[in-house]
N, C-alpha and C. Protein backbone atom coordinates (compact mmCIF):
# COMPACT_ATOMS: atom_id res chain seq x y z
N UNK A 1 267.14 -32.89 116.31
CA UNK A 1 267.13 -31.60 115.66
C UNK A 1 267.49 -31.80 114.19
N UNK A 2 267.03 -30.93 113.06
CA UNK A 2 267.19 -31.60 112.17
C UNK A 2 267.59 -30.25 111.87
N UNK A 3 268.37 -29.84 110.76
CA UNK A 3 269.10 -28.90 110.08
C UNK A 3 268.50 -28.09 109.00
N UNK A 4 268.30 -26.76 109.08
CA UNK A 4 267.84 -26.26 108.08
C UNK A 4 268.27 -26.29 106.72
N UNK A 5 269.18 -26.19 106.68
CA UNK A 5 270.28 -26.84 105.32
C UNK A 5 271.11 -28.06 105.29
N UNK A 6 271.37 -28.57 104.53
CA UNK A 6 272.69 -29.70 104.64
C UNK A 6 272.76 -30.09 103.80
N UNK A 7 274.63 -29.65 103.28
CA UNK A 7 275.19 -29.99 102.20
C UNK A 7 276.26 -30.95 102.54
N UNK A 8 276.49 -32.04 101.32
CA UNK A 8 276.72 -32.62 101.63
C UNK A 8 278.40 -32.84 100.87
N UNK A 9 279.38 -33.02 101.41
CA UNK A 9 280.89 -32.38 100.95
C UNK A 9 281.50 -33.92 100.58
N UNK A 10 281.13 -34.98 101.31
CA UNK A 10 281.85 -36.37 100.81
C UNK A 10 281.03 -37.15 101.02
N UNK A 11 280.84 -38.45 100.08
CA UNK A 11 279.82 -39.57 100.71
C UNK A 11 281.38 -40.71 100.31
N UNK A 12 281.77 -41.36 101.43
CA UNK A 12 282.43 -42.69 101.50
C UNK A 12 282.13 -43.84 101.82
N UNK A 13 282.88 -44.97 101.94
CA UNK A 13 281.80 -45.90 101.79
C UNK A 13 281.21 -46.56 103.74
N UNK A 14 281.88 -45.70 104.04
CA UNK A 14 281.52 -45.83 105.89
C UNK A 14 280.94 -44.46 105.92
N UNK A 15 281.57 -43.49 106.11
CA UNK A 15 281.33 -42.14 106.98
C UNK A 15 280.83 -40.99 105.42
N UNK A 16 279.83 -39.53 105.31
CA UNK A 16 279.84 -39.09 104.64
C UNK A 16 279.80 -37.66 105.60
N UNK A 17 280.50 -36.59 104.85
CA UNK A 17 280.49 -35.36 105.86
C UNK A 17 279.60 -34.05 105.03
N UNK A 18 278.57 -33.87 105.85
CA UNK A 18 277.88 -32.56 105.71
C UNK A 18 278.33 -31.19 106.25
N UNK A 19 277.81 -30.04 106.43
CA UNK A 19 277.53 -29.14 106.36
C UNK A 19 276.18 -28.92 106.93
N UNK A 20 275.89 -28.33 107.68
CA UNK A 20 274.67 -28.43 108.75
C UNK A 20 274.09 -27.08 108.97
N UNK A 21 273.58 -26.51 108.48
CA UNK A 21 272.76 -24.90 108.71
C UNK A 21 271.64 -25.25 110.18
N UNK A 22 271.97 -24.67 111.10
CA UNK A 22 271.22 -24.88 112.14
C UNK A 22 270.73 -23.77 113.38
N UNK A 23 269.85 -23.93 113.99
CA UNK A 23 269.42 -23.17 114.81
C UNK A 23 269.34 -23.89 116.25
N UNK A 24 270.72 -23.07 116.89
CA UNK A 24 270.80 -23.78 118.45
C UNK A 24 269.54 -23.39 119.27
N UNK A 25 269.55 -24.13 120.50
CA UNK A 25 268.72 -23.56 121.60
C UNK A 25 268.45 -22.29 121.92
N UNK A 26 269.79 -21.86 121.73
CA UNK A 26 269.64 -20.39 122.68
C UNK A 26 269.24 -19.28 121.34
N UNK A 27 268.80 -19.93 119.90
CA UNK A 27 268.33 -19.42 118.72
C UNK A 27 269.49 -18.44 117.69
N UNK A 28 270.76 -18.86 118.60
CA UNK A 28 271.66 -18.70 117.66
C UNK A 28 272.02 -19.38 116.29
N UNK A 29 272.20 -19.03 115.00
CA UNK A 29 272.07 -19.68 113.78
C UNK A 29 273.29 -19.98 113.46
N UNK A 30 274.25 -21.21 113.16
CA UNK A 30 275.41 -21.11 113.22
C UNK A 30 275.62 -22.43 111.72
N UNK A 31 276.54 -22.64 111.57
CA UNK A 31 277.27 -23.65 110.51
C UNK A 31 277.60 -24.69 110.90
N UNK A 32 277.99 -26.25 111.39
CA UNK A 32 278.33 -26.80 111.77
C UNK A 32 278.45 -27.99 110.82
N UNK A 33 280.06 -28.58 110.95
CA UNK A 33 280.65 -29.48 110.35
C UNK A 33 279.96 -31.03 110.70
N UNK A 34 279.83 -32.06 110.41
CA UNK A 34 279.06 -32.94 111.06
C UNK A 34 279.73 -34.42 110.04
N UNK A 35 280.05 -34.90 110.63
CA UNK A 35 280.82 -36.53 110.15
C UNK A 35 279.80 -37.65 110.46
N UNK A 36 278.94 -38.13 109.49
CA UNK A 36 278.03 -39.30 109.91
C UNK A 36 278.28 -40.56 109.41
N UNK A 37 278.20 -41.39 110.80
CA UNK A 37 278.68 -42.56 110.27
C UNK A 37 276.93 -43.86 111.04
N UNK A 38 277.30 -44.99 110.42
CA UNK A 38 276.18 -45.79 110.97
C UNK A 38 275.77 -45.93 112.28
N UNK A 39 276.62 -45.68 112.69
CA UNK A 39 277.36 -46.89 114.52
C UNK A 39 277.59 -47.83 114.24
N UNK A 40 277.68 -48.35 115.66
CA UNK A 40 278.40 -49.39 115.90
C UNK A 40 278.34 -50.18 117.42
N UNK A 41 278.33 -51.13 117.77
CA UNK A 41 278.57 -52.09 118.75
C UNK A 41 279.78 -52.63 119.35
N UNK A 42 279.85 -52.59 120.54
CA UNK A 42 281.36 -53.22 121.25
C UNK A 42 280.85 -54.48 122.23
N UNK A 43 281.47 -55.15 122.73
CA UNK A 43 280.97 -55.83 123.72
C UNK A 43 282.51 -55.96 124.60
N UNK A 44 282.08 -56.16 125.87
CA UNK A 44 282.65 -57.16 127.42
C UNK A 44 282.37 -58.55 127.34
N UNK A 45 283.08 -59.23 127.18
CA UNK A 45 282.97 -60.86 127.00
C UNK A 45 283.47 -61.41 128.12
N UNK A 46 283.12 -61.56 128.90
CA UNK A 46 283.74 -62.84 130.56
C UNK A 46 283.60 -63.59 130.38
N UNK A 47 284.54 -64.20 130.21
CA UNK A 47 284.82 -65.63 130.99
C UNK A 47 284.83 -66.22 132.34
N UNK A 48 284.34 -67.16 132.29
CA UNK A 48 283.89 -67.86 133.98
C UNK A 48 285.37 -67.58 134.96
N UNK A 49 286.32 -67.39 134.21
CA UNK A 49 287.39 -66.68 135.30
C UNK A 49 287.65 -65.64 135.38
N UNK A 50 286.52 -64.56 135.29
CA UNK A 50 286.81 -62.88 135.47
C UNK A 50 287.34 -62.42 134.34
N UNK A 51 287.94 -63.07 133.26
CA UNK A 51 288.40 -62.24 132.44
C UNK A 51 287.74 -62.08 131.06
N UNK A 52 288.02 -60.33 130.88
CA UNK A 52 287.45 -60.23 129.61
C UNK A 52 288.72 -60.05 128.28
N UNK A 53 287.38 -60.48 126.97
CA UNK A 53 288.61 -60.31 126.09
C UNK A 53 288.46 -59.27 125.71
N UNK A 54 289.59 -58.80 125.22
CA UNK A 54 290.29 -57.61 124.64
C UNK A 54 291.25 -57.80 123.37
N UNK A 55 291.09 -57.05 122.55
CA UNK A 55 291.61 -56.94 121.35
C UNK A 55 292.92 -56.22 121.22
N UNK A 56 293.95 -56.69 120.96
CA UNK A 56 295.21 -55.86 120.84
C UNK A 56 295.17 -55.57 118.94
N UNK A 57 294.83 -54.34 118.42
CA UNK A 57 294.47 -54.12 117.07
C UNK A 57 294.90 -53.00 116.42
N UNK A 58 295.76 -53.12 115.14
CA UNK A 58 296.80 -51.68 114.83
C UNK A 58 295.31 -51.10 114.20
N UNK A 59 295.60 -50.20 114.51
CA UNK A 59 295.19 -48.33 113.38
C UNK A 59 295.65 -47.87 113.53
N UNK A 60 295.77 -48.04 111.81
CA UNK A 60 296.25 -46.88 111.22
C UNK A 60 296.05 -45.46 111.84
N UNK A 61 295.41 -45.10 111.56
CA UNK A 61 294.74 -43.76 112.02
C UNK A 61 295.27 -43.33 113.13
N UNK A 62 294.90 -43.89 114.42
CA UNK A 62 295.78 -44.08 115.60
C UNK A 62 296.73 -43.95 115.74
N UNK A 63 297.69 -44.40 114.51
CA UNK A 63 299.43 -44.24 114.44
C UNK A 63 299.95 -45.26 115.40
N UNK A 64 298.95 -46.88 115.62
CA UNK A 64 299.96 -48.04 115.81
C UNK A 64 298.62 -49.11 116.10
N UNK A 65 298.86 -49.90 117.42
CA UNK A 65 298.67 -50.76 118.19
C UNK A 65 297.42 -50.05 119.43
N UNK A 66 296.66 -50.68 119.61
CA UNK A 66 295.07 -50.24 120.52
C UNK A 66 294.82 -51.34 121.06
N UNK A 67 294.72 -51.46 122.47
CA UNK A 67 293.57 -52.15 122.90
C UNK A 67 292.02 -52.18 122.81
N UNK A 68 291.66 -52.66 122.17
CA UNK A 68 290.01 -52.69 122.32
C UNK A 68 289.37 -53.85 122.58
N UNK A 69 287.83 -53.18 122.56
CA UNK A 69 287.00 -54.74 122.82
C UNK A 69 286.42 -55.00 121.47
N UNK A 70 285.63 -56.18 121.57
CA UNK A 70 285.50 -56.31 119.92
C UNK A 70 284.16 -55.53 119.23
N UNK A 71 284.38 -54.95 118.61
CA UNK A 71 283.24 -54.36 118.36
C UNK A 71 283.46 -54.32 116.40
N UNK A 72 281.98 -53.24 115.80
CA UNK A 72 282.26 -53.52 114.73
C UNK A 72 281.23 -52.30 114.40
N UNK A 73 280.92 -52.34 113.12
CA UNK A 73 280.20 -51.25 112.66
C UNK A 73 278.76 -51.66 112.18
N UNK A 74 277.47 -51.23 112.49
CA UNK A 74 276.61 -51.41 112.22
C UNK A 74 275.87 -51.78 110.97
N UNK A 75 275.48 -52.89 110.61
CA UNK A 75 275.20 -53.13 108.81
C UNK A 75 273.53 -52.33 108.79
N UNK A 76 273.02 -52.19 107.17
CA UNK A 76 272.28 -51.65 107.11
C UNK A 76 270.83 -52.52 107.86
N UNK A 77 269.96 -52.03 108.54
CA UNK A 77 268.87 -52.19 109.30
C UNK A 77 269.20 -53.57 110.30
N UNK A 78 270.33 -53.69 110.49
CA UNK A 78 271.31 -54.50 111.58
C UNK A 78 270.52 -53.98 112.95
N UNK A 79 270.01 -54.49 114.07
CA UNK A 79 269.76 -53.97 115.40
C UNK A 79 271.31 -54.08 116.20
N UNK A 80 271.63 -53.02 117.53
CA UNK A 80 273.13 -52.92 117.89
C UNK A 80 273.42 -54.51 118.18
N UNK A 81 272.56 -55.13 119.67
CA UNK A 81 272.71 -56.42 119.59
C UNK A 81 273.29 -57.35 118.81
N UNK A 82 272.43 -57.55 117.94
CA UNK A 82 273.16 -58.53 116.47
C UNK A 82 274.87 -58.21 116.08
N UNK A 83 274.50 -56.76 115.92
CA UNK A 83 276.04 -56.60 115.35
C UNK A 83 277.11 -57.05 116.51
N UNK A 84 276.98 -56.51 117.60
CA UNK A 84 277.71 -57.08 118.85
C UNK A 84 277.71 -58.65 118.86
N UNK A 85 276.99 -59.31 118.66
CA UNK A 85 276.98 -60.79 118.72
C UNK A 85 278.02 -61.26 117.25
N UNK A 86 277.82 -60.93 116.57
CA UNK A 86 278.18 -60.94 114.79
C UNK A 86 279.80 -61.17 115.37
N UNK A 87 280.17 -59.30 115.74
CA UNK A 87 281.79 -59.06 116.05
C UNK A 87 282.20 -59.86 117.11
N UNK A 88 281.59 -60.52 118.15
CA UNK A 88 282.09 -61.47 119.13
C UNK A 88 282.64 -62.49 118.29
N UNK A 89 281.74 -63.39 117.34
CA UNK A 89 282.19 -64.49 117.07
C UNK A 89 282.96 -64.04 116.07
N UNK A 90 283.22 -63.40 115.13
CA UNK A 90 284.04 -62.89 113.87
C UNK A 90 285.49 -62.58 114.87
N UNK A 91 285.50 -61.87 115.45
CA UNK A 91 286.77 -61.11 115.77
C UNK A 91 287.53 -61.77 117.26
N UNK A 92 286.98 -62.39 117.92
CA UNK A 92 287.22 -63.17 119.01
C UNK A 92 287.29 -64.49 119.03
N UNK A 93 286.13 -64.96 118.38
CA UNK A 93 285.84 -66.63 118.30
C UNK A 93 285.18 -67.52 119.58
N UNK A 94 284.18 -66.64 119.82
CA UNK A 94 283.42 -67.24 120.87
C UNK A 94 282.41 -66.31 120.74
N UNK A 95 281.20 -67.25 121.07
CA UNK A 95 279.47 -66.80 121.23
C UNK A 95 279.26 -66.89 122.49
N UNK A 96 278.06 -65.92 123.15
CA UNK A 96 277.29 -65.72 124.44
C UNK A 96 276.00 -65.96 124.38
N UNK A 97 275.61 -66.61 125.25
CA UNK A 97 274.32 -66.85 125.54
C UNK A 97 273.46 -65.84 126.19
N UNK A 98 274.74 -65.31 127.42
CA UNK A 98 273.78 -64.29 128.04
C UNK A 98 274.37 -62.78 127.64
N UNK A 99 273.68 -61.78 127.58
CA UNK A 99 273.82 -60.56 126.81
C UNK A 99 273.16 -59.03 127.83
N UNK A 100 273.56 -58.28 128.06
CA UNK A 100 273.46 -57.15 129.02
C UNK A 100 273.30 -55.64 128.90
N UNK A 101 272.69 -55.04 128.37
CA UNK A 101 273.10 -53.74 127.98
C UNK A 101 273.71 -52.95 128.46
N UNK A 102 274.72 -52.30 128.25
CA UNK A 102 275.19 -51.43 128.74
C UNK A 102 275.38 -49.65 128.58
N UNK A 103 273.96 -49.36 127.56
CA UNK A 103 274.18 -48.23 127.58
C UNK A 103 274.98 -47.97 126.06
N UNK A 104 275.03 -46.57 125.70
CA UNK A 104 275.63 -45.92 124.65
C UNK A 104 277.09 -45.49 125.34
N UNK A 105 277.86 -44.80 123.87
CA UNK A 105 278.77 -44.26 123.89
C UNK A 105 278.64 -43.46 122.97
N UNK A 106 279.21 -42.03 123.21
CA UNK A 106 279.31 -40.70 122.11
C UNK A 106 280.89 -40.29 121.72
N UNK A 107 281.39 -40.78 120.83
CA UNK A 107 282.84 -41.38 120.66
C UNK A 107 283.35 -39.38 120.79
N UNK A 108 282.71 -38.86 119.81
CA UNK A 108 282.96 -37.16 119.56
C UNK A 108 282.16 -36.60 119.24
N UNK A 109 281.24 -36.25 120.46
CA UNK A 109 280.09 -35.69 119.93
C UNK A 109 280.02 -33.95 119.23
N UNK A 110 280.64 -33.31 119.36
CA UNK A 110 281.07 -32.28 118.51
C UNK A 110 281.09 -32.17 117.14
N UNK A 111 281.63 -33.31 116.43
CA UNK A 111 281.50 -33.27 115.51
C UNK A 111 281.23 -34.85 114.62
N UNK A 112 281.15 -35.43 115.34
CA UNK A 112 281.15 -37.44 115.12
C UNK A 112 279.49 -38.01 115.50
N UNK A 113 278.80 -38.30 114.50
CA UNK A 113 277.27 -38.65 114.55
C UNK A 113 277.18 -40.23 115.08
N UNK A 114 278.27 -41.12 115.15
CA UNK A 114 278.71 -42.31 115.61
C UNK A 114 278.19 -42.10 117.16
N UNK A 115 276.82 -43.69 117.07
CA UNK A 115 276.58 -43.79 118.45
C UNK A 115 277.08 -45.41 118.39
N UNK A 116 277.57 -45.54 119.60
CA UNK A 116 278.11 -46.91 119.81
C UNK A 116 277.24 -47.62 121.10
N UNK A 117 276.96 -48.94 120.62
CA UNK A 117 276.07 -49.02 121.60
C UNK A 117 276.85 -50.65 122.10
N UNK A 118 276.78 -50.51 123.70
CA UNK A 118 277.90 -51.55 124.76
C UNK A 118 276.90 -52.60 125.29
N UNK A 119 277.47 -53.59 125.42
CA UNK A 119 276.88 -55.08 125.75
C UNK A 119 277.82 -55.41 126.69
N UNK A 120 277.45 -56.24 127.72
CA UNK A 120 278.35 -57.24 128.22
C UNK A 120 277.78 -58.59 128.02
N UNK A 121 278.88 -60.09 127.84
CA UNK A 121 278.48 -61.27 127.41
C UNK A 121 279.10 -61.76 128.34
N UNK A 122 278.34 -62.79 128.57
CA UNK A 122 278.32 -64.04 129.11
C UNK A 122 278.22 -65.28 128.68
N UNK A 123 278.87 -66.24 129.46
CA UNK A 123 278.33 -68.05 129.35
C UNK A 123 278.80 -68.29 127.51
N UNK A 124 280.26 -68.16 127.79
CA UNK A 124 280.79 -68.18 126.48
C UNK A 124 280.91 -69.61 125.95
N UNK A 125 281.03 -69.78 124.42
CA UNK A 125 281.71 -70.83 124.25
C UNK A 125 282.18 -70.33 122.69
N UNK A 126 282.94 -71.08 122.72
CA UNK A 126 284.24 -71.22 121.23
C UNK A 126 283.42 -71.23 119.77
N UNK A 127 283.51 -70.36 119.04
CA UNK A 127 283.13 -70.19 117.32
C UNK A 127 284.06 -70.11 116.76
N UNK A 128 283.83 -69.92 115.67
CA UNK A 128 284.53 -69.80 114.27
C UNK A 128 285.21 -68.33 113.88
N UNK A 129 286.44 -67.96 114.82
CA UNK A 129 286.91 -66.82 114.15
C UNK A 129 286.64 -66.06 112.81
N UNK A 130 286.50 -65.18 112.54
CA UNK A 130 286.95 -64.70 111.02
C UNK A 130 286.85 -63.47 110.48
N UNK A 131 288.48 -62.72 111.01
CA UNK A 131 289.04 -61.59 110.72
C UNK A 131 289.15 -61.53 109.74
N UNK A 132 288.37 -60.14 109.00
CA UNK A 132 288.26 -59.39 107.70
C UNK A 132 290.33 -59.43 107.43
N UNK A 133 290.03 -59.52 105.96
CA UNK A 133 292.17 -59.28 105.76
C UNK A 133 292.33 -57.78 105.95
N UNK A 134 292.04 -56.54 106.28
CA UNK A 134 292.21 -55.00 106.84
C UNK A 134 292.25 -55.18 108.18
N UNK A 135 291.69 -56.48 108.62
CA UNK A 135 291.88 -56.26 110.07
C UNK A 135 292.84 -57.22 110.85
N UNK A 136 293.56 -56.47 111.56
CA UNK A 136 294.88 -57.15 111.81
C UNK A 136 294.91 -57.27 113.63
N UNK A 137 294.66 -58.01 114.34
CA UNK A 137 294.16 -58.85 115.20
C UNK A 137 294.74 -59.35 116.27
N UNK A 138 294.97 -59.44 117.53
CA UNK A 138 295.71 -60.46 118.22
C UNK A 138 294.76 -60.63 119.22
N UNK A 139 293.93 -61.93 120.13
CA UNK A 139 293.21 -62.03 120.99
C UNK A 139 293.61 -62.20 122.60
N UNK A 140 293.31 -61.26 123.38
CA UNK A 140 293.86 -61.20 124.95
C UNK A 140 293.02 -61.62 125.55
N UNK A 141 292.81 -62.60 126.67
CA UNK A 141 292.10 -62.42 128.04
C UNK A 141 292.62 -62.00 128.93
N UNK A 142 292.56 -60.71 129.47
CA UNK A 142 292.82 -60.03 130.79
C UNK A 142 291.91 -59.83 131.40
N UNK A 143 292.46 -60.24 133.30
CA UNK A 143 291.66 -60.05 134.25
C UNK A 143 290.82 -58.84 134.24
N UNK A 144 289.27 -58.80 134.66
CA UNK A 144 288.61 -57.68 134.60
C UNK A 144 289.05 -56.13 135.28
N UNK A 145 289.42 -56.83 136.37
CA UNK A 145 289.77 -55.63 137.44
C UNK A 145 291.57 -54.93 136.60
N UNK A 146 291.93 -55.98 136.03
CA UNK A 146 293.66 -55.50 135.52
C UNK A 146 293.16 -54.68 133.96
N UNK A 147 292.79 -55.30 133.42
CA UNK A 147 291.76 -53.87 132.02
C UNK A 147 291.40 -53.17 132.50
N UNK A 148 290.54 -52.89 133.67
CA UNK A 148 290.00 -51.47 134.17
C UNK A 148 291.00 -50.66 134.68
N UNK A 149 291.84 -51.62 135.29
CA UNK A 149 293.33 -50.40 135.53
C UNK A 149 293.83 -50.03 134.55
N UNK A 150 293.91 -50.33 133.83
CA UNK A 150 294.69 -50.17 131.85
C UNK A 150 293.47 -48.65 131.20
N UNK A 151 292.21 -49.33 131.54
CA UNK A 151 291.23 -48.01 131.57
C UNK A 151 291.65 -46.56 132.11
N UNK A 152 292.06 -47.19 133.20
CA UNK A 152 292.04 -45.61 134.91
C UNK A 152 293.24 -45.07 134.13
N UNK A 153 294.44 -45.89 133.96
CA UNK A 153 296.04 -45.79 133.99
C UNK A 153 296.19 -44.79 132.36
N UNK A 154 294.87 -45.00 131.30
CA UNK A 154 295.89 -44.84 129.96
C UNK A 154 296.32 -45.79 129.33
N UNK A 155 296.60 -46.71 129.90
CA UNK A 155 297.00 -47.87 128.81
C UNK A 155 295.78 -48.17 127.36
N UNK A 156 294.50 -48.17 127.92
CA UNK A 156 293.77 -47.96 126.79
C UNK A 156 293.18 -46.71 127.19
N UNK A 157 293.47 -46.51 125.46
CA UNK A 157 292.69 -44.92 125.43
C UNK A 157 291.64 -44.91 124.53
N UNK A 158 290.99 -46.26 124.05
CA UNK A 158 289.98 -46.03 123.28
C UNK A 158 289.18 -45.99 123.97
N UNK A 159 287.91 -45.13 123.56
CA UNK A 159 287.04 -44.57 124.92
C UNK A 159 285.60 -45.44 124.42
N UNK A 160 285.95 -46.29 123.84
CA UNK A 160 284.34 -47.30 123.67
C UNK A 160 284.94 -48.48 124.66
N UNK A 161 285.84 -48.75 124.57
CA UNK A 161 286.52 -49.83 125.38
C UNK A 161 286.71 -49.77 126.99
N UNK A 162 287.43 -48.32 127.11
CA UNK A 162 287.58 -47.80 128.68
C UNK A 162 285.73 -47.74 129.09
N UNK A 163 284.82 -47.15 127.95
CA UNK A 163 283.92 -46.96 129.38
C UNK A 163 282.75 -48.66 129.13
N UNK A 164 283.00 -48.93 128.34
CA UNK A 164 282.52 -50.57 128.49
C UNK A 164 282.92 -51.53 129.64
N UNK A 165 284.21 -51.15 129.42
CA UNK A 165 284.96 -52.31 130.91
C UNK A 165 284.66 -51.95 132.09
N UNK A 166 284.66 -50.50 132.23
CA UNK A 166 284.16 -50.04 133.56
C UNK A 166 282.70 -50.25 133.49
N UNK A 167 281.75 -50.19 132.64
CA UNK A 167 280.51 -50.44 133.28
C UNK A 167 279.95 -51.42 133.01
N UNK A 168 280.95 -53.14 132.50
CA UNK A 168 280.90 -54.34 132.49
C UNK A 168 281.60 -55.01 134.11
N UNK A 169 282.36 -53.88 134.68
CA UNK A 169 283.06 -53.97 136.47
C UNK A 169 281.66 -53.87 137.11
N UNK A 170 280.87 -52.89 136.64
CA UNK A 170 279.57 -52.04 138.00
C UNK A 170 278.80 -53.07 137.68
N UNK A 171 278.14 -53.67 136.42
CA UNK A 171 277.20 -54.57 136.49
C UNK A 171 277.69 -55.84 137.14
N UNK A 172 278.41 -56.44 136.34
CA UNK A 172 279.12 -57.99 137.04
C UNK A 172 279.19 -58.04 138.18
N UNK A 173 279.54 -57.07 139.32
CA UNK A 173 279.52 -57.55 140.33
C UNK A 173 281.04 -58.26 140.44
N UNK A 174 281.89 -58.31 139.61
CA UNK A 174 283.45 -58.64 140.27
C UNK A 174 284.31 -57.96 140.43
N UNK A 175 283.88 -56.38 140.52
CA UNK A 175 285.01 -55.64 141.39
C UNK A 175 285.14 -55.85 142.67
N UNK A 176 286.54 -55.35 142.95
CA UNK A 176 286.84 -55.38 144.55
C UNK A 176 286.97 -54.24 144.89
């Protein structure tokens, strides 16, 4: 759907926020706030012993410390893939051979134009770390099935991460 108007209130150097003149379905004409950003890519990385890595990573924003998976933000005419492969070896330090789709994520669709798009990896082996200096880092392998409880439980509440792990559990085939 494309907007009859749109003004545009900030351009930054990630996200820029419009103003959206639009005409819903039901032909109601309304205003709507709209935050657009590129996307972005996450991945599930296993290891031949069930476990995936996970990112223990402060934001700010957040107001501390997050579990996530590694993911990153989409460069210009970047396909999701690539970028997912890119943030594996940058932010983890290991490459996959084998690669899985897993579908999108709509982080806030209300008002957040951010589509995130989920991979699971396989048949890892060891690269060349290399965390941006804004990004502040620690690398986990936890058992698959013990992250998905961290998913169910709250422990992670980032919701590119919770629904990646769970639908890196349904494909893999190593839940119990």
């Amino acid at each position: 759907m494309e907007p009859e108007k749109q003004t545009l209130h900030y351009q930054g150097r990630v996200i820029s926020v419009t103003t959206d003149e639009v005409v819903l379905p039901n032909g109601h004409r309304t205003v709507l706030e709209v935050v657009h950003h590129p996307g972005g890519a996450a991945v599930a990385a296993l290891d031949t012993q069930g476990r995936v890595c996970l990112l223990r990573q402060y934001r700010y924003v957040a107001g501390g410390w997050l579990w996530e998976l590694p993911a990153g933000k989409l460069e210009p005419n970047e396909p999701p893939l690539t970028t997912a492969q890119r943030e594996l070896i940058e932010e983890a330090g290991v490459s996959a051979s084998e690669w899985s789709d897993l579908g999108v994520c709509l982080p806030s669709p209300g008002v957040f134009g951010e589509r995130l798009y989920l991979y699971m990896a396989r048949d890892l082996a060891p690269a060349q770390r290399a965390h941006e200096h804004a990004e502040v880092i620690q690398v986990h392998w936890v058992g698959l099935d013990e992250a998905c409880g961290w998913a169910l439980d709250g422990t992670i509440s980032d919701c590119k991460t919770a629904l990646g792990l769970l639908r890196a559990r349904n494909m893999s085939g190593l839940h119990r």
